[in-house]
C-alpha atoms as a PDB file:
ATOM      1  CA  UNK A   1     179.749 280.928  91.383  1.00  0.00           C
ATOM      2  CA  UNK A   2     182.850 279.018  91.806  1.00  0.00           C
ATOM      3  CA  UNK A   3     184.834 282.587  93.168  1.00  0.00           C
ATOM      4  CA  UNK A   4     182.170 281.956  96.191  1.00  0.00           C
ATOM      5  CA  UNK A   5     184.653 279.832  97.266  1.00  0.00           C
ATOM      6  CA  UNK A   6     187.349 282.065  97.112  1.00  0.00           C
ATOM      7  CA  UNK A   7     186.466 285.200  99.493  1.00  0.00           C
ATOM      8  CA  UNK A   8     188.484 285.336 102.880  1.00  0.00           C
ATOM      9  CA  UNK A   9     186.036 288.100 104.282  1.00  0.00           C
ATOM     10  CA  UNK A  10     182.273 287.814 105.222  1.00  0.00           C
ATOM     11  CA  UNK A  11     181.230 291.331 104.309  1.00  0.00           C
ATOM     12  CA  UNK A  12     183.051 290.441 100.531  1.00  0.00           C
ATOM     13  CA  UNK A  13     181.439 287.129 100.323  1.00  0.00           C
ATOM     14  CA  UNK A  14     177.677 288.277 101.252  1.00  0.00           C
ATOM     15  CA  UNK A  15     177.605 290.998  99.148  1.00  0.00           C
ATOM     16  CA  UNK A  16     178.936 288.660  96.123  1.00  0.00           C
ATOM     17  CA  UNK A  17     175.946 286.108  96.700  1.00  0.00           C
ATOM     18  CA  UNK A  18     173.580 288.670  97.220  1.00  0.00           C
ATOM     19  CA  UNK A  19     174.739 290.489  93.687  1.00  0.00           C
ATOM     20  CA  UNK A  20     174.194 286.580  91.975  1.00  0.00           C
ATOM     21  CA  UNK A  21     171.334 286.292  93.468  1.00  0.00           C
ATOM     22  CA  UNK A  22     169.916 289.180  92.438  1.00  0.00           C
ATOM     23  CA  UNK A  23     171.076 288.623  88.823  1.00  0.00           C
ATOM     24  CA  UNK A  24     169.435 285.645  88.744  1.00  0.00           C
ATOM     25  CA  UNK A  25     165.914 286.703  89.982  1.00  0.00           C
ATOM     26  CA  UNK A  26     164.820 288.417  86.396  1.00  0.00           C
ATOM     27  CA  UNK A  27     165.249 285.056  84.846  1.00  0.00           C
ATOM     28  CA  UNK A  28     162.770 283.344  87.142  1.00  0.00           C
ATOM     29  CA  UNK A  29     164.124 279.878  86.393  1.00  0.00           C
ATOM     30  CA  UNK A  30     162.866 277.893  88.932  1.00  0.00           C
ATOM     31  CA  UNK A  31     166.373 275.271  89.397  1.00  0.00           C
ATOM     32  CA  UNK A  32     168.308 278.882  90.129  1.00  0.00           C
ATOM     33  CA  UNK A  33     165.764 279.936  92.646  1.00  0.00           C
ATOM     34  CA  UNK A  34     166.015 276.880  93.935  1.00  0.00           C
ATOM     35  CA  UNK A  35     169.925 277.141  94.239  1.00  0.00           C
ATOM     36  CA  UNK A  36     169.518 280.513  95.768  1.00  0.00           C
ATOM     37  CA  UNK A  37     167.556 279.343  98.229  1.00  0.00           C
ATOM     38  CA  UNK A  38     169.380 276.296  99.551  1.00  0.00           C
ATOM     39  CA  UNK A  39     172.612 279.198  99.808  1.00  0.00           C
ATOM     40  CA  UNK A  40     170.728 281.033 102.100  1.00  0.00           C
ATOM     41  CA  UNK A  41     169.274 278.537 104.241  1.00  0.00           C
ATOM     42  CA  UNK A  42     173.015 277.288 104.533  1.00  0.00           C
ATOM     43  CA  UNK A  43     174.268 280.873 104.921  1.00  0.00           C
ATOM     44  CA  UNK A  44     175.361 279.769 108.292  1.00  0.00           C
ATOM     45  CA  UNK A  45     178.105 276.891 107.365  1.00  0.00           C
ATOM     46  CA  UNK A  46     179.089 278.888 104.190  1.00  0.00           C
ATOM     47  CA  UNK A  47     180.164 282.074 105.967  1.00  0.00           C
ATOM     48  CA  UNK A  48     181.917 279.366 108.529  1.00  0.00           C
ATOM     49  CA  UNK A  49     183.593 278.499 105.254  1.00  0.00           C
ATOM     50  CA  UNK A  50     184.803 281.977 104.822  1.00  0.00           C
ATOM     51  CA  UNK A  51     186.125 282.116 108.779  1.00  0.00           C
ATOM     52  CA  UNK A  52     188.034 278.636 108.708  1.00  0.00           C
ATOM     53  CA  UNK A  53     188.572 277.182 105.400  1.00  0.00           C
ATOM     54  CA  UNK A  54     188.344 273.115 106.167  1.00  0.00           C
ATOM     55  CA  UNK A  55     189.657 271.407 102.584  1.00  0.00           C
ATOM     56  CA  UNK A  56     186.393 269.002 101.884  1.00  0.00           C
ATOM     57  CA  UNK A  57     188.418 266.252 101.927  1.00  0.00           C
ATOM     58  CA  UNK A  58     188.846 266.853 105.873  1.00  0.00           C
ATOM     59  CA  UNK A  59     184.999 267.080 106.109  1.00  0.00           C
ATOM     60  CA  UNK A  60     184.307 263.645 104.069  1.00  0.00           C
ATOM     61  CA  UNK A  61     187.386 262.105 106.150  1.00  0.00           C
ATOM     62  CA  UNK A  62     184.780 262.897 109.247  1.00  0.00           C
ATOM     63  CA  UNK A  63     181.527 262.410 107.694  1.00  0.00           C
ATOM     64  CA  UNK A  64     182.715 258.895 106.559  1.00  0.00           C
ATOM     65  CA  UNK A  65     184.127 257.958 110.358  1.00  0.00           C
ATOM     66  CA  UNK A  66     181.299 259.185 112.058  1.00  0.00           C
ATOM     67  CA  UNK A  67     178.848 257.105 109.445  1.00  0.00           C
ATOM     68  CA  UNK A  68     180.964 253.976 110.039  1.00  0.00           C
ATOM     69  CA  UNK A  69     180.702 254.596 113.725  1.00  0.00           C
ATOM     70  CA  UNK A  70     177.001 254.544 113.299  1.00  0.00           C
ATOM     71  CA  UNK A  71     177.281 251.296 111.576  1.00  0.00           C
ATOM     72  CA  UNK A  72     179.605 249.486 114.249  1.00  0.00           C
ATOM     73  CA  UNK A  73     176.877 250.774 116.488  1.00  0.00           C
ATOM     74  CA  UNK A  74     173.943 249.528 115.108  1.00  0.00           C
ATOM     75  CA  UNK A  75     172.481 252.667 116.748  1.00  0.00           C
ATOM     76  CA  UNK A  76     172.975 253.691 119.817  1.00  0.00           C
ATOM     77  CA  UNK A  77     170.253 254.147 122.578  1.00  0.00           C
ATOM     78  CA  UNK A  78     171.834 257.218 124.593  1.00  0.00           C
ATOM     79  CA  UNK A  79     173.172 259.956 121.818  1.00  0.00           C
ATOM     80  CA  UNK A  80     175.474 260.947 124.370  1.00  0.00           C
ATOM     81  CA  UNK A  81     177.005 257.827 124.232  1.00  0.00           C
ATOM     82  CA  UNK A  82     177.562 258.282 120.181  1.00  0.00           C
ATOM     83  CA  UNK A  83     179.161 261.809 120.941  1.00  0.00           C
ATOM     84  CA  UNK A  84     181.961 260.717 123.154  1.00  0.00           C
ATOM     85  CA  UNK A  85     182.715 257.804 121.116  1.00  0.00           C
ATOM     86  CA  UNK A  86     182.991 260.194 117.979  1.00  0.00           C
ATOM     87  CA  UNK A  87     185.107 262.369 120.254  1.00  0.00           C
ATOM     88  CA  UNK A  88     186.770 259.915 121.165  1.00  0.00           C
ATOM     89  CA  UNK A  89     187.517 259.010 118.003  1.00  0.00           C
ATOM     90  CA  UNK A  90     188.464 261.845 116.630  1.00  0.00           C
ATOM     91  CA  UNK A  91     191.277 262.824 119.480  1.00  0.00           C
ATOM     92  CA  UNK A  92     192.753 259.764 119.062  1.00  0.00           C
ATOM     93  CA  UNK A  93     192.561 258.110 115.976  1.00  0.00           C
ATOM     94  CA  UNK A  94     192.486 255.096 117.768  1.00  0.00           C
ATOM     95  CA  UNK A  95     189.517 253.484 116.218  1.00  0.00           C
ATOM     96  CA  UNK A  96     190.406 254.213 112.683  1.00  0.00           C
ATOM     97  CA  UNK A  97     190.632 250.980 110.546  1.00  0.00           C
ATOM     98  CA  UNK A  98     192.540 251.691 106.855  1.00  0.00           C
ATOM     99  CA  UNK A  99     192.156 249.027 104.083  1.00  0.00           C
ATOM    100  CA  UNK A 100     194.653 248.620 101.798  1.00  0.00           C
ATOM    101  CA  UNK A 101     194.482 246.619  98.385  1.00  0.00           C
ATOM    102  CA  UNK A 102     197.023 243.945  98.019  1.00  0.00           C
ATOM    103  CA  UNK A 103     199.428 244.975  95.401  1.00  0.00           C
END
């Protein structure tokens, strides 16, 4: 599973899941069907993989901002007020706050 990962064409990467997936359907273990099914529902974001290949460390980076943005916020009545602040955000890396340990 982990060469999923590795593919820098669609075409290559469906036909990969699609072969694991089927090797996995004569076992009927229900965790693996499970598995398969979350791929496919996410099929979307995992060929977007494929197309531009964001390290996860990038994607936590953002998750984490935008989740201490909603914290700051203590929710926000308008979304389109959260959106430009994450934009804003984002562009500028002004509201970025690092904590460093004392040495």
């Amino acid at each position: 599973m982990d060469r999923l990962w590795t593919y820098r064409y669609e075409g290559a990467m469906m036909r990969y899941l699609h072969n694991w997936m089927d090797q996995l359907r004569w076992q009927r273990l229900k965790p693996f069907e499970k598995l398969a099914q979350m791929l496919v529902d996410h099929l979307e974001g995992i060929l977007n993989y494929c197309r531009t290949k964001v390290p996860m460390g990038v994607v936590e980076s953002v998750n984490g901002n935008i989740k201490s943005l909603l914290r700051r916020g203590r929710g926000y009545k308008i979304s389109i007020t959260f959106l430009l602040k994450a934009q804003r955000m984002a562009a500028t890396k002004t509201e970025f706050v690092v904590f460093r340990k004392a040495a």
